[in-house]
Protein backbone atom coordinates (compact mmCIF):
# COMPACT_ATOMS: atom_id res chain seq x y z
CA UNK A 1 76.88 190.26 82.04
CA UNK A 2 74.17 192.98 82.73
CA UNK A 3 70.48 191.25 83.09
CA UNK A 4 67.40 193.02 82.31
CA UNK A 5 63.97 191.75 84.31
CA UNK A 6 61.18 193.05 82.30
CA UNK A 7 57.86 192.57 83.68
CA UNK A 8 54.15 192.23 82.70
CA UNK A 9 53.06 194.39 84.95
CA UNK A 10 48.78 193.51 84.75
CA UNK A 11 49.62 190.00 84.18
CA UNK A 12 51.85 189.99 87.17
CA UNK A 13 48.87 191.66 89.31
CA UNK A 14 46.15 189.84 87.63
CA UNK A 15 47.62 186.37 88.19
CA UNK A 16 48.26 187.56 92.05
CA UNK A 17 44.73 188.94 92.48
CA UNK A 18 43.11 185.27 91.32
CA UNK A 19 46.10 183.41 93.29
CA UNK A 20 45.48 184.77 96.87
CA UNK A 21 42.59 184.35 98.79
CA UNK A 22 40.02 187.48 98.19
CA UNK A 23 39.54 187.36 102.16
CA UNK A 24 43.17 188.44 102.85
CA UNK A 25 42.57 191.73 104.68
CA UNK A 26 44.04 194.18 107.18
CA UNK A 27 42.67 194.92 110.19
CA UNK A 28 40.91 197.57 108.98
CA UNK A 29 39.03 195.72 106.47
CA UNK A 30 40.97 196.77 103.20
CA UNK A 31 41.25 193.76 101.14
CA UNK A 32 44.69 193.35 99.89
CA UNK A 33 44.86 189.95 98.12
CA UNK A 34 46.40 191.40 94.86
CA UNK A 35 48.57 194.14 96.99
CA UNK A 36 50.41 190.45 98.70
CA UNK A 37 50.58 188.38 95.66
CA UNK A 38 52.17 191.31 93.85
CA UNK A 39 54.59 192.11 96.77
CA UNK A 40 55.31 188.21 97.12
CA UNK A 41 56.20 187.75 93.22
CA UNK A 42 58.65 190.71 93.11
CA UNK A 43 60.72 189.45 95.96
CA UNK A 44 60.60 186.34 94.46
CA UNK A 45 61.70 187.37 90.85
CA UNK A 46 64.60 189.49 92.73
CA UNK A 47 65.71 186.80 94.74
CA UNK A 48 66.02 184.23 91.84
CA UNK A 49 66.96 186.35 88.75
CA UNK A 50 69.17 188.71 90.48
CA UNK A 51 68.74 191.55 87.93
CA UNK A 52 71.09 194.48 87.61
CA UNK A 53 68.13 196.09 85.78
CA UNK A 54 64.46 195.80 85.55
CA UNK A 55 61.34 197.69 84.69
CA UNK A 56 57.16 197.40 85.19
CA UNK A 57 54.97 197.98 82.09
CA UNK A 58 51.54 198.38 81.95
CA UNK A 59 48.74 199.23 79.95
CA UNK A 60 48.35 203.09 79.95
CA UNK A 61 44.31 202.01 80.17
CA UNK A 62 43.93 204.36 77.12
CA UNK A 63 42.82 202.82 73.30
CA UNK A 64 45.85 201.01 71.70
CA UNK A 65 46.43 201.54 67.67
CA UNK A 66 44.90 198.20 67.79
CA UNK A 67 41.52 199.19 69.20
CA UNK A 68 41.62 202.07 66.27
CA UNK A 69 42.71 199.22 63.73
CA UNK A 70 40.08 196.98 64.99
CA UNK A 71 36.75 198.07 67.35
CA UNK A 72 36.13 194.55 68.42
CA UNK A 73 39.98 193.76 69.44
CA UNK A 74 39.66 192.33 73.03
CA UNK A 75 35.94 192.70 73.14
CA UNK A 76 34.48 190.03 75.01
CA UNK A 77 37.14 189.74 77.82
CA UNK A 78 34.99 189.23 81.62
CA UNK A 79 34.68 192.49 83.13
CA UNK A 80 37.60 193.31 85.64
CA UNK A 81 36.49 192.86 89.30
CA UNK A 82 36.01 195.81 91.39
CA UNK A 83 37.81 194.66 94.37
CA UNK A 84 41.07 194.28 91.92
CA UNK A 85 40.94 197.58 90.56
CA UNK A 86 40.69 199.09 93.76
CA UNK A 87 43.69 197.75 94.97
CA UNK A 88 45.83 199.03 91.60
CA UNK A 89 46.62 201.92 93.39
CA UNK A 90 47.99 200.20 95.99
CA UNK A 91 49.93 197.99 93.76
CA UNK A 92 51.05 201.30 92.00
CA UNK A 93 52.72 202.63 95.41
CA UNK A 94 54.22 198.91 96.16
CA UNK A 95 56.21 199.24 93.08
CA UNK A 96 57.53 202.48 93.76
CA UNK A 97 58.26 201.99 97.50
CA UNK A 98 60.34 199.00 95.93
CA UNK A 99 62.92 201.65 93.91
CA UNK A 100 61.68 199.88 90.55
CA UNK A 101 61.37 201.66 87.45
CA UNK A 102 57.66 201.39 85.69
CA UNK A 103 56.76 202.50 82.33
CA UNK A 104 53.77 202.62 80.17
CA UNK A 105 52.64 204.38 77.31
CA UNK A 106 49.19 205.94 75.33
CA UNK A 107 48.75 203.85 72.63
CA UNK A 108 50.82 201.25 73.13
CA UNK A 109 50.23 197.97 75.10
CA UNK A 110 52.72 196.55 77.47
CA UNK A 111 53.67 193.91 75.33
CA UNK A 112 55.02 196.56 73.35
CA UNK A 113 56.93 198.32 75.67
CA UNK A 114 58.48 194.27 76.41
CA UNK A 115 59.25 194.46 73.33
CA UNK A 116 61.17 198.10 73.02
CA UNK A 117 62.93 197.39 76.42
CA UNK A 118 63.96 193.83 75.32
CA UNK A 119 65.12 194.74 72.00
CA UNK A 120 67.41 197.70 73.42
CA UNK A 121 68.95 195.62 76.04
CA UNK A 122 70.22 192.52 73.72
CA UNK A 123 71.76 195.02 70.94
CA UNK A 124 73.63 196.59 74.63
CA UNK A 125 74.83 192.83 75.04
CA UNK A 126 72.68 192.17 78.35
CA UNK A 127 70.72 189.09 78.70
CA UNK A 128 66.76 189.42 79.61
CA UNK A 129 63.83 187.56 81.22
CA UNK A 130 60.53 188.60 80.50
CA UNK A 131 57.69 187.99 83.04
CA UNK A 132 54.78 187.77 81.35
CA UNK A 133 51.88 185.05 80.38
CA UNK A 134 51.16 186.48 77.17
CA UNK A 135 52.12 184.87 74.37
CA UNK A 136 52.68 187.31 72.16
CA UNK A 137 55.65 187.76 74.01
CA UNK A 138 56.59 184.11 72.56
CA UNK A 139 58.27 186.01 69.40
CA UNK A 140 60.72 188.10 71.27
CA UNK A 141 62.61 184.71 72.59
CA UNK A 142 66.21 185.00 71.37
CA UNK A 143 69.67 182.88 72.51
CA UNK A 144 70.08 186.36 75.18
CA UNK A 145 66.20 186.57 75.64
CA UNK A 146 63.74 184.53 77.37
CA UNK A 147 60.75 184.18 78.39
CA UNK A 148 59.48 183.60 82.25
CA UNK A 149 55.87 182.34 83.00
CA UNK A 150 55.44 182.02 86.62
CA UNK A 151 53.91 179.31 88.38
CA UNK A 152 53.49 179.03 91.90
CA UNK A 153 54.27 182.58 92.54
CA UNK A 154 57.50 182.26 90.98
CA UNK A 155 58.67 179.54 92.90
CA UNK A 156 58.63 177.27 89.60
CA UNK A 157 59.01 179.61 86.68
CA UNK A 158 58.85 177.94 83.23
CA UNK A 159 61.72 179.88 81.01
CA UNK A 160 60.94 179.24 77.12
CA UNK A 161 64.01 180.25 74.70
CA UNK A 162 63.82 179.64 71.22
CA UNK A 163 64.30 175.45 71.73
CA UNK A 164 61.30 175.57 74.40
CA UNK A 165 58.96 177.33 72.19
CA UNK A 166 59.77 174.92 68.84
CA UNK A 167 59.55 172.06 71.22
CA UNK A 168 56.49 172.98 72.70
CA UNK A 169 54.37 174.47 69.73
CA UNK A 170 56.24 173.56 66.80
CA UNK A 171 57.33 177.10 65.15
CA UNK A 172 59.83 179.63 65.30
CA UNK A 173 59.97 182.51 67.94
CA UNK A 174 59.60 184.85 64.57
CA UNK A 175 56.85 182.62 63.04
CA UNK A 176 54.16 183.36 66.48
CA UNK A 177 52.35 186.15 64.92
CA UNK A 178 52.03 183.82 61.96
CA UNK A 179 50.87 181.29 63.81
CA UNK A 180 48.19 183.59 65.78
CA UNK A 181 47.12 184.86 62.06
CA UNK A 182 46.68 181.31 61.56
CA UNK A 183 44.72 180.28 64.80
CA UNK A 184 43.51 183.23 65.84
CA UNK A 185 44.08 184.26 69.40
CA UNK A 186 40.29 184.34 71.38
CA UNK A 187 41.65 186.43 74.28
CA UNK A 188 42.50 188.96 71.98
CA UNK A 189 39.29 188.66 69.99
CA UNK A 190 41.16 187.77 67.26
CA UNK A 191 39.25 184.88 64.91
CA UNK A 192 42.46 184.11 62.67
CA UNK A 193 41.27 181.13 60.09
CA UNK A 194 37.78 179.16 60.99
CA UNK A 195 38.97 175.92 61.50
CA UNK A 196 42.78 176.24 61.49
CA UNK A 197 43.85 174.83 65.26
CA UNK A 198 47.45 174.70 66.67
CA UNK A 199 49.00 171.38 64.89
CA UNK A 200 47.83 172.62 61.50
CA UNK A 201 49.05 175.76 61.87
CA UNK A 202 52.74 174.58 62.94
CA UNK A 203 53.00 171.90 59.80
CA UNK A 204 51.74 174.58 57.45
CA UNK A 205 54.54 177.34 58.92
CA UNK A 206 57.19 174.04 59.08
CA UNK A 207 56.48 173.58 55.48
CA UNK A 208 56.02 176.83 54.19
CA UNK A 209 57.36 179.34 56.96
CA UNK A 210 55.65 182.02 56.03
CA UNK A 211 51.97 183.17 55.38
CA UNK A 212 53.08 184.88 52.30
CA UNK A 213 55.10 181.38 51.42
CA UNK A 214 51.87 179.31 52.40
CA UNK A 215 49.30 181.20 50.44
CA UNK A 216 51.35 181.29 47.57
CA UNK A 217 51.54 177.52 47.63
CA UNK A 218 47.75 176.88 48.20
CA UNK A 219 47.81 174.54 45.73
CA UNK A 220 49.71 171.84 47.02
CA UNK A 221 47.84 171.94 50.45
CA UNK A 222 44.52 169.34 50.61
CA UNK A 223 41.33 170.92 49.36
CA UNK A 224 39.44 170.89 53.29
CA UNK A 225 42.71 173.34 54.36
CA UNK A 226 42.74 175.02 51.28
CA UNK A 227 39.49 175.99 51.36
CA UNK A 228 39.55 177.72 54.81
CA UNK A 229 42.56 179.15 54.04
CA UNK A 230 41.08 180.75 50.33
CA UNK A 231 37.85 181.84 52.96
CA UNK A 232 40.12 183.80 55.95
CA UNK A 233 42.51 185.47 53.74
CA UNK A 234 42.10 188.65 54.47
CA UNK A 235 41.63 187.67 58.36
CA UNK A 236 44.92 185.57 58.26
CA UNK A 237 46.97 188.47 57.55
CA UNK A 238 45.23 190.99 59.55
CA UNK A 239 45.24 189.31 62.37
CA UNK A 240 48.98 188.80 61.98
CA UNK A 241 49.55 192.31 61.83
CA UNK A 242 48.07 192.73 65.23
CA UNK A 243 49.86 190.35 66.94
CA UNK A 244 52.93 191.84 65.82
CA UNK A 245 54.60 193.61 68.77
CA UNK A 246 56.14 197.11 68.35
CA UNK A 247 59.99 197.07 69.32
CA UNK A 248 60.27 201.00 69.14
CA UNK A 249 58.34 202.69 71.27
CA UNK A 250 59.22 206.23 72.86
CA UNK A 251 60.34 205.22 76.69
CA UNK A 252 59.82 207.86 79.33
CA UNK A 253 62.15 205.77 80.97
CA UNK A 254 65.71 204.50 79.40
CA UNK A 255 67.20 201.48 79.40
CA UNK A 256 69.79 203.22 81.74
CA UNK A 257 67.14 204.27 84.01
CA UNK A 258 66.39 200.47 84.61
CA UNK A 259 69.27 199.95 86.57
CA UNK A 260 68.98 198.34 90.42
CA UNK A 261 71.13 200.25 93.11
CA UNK A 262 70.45 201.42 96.60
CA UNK A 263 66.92 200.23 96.79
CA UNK A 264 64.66 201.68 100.02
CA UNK A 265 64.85 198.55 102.30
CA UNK A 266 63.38 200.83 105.32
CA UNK A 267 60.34 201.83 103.12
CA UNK A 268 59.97 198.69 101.99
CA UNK A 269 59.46 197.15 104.90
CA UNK A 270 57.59 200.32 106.54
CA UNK A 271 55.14 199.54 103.73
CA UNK A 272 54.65 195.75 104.31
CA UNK A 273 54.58 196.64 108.17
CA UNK A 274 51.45 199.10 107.17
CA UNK A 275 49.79 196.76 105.12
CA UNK A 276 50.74 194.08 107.92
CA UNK A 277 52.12 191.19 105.99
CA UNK A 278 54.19 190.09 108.65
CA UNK A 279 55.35 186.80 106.66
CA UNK A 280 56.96 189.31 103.83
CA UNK A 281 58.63 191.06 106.67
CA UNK A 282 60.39 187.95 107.22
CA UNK A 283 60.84 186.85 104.12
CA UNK A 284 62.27 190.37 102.76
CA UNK A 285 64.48 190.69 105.68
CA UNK A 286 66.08 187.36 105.43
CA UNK A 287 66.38 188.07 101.43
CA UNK A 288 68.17 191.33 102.76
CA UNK A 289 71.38 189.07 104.40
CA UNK A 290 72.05 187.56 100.31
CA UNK A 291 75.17 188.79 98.78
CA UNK A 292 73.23 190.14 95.93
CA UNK A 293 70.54 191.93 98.27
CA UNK A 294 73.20 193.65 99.97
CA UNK A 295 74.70 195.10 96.50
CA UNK A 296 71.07 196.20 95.85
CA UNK A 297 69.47 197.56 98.63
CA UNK A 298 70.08 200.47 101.76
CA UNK A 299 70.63 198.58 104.34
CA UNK A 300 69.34 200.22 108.03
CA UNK A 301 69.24 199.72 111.15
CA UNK A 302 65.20 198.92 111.81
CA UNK A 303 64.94 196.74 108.69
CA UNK A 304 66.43 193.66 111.37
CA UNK A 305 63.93 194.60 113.91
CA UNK A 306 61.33 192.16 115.33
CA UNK A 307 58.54 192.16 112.84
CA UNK A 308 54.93 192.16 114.74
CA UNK A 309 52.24 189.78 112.89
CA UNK A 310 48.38 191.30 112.67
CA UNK A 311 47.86 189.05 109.70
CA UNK A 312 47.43 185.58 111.47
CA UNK A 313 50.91 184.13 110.56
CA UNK A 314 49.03 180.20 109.50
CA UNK A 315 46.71 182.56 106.57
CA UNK A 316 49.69 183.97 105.25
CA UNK A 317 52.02 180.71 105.30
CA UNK A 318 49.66 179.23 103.00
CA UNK A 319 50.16 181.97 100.64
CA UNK A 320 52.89 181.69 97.63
């Protein structure tokens, strides 16, 4: 069965900027932190989900229909370092050097394009992870779809299908942007209902499973619950609506388009020689002798030469 690796691409570059040392330089001085973290992750995904397809998204960095629905949405989110941003470019050229498809879109938030991508490749029959941290992403978990947080690089990935997520938080995959109307999501901006936390949200949705269900019951629920619920209305099902992904977004790139064949393994490692992450070099070049490397990538002659360390090999064996 085809498998589709989706990927958060600004989660999976955040989450490698804050996991790596900020001192992890070339010998030039360019810091690179977020440029090795990222690098160290994809190898890592590729090696354990063996993907016949997979895609990047990120945010286009443009206003969302969200931020025209809703001024405030995200406001209040620490201002991205400088020393990460400069490095996106160099993140930007990583993923291309490794043959991967990326995709984002005005208007639309990655999540979305998750979404789009997912949805396409389970009505094709293929089976998908999604790499993300975002729980928004939560709803998209089906029996072929599931969700991958990483951990430790990706060394101990937690994978959430639809059991996971009812064991964990106590709903449905289709009740999350309930549940976020309910609680509100503070990364997002998003208030939901004052006074509404996690465990009353899931026995309201267990009881009622909907929001339309559950305010048309308000009755039966205990006057202190009631009461915020009468107060946040409006806020319930707004905020609801915004954490509702869209699963039909216009893709520059097709599912089709997706697919893993012939990737550059002599650019690849030409790039982690320039940016001197000699324990990559090994790391790659050793992935390169797996039976499911050598279906994927070019294979050449210099990818099995020595590999010369300017990185101090002890800084980077410490790294994911």
């Amino acid at each position: 069965m085809d498998h589709l690796v989706v990927i958060d691409g600004h989660h999976l570059m955040y989450r490698a900027y804050w996991a790596i040392p900020r001192t992890l330089s070339t010998k030039s001085g360019e810091q690179v932190n977020a440029v090795f973290g990222m690098a160290s992750m994809l190898l890592s995904i590729l090696r354990a989900e063996e993907p016949t397809h997979m895609v990047v998204c990120f945010d286009a960095g443009s206003d969302t229909f969200r931020h025209q629905e809703n001024e405030t949405y995200k406001e209040g989110r620490a201002e991205t370092p400088d020393d990460f941003i400069a490095q996106i470019p160099r993140i930007i050229r990583l993923v291309e050097t490794f043959g991967l498809s990326m995709e984002s879109h005005p208007g639309f938030e990655a999540d979305d394009l998750l979404c789009t991508y997912a949805l396409q490749a389970e009505k094709a029959g293929m089976r998908v992870t999604i790499v993300t941290g975002d729980r928004d992403a939560f709803q998209l978990a089906t029996d072929r779809v599931r969700i991958a947080i990483p951990h430790s690089g990706y060394a101990q990935a937690e994978y959430l299908g639809p059991a996971e997520i009812i064991a964990k938080y106590g709903i449905r995959p289709d009740q999350v942007p309930a549940y976020k109307g309910l609680t509100g999501d503070p990364s997002d901006n998003l208030p939901g209902v004052k006074g509404i936390g996690p465990k009353t949200a899931a026995q309201l949705l267990q009881t009622y499973d909907t929001l339309e269900n559950l305010y048309d019951h308000l009755g039966e629920i205990r006057p202190a619950v009631r009461a915020k619920l009468e107060a946040d209305r409006e806020q319930a099902f707004f905020c609801r609506h915004m954490a509702l992904l869209i699963c039909d977004v216009p893709l520059s790139v097709p599912l089709s388009g997706t697919r893993l064949a012939d990737l550059p393994a002599d650019a690849i490692l030409a790039i982690f020689r320039e940016l001197e992450f000699s324990l990559l070099s090994r790391r790659f070049t050793d992935f390169l002798r797996t039976p499911f490397a050598s279906r994927t990538f070019l294979r050449v002659a210099d990818v099995f030469a020595p590999v010369t360390a300017s990185v101090p090999p002890d800084t980077q064996q410490s790294l994911f």
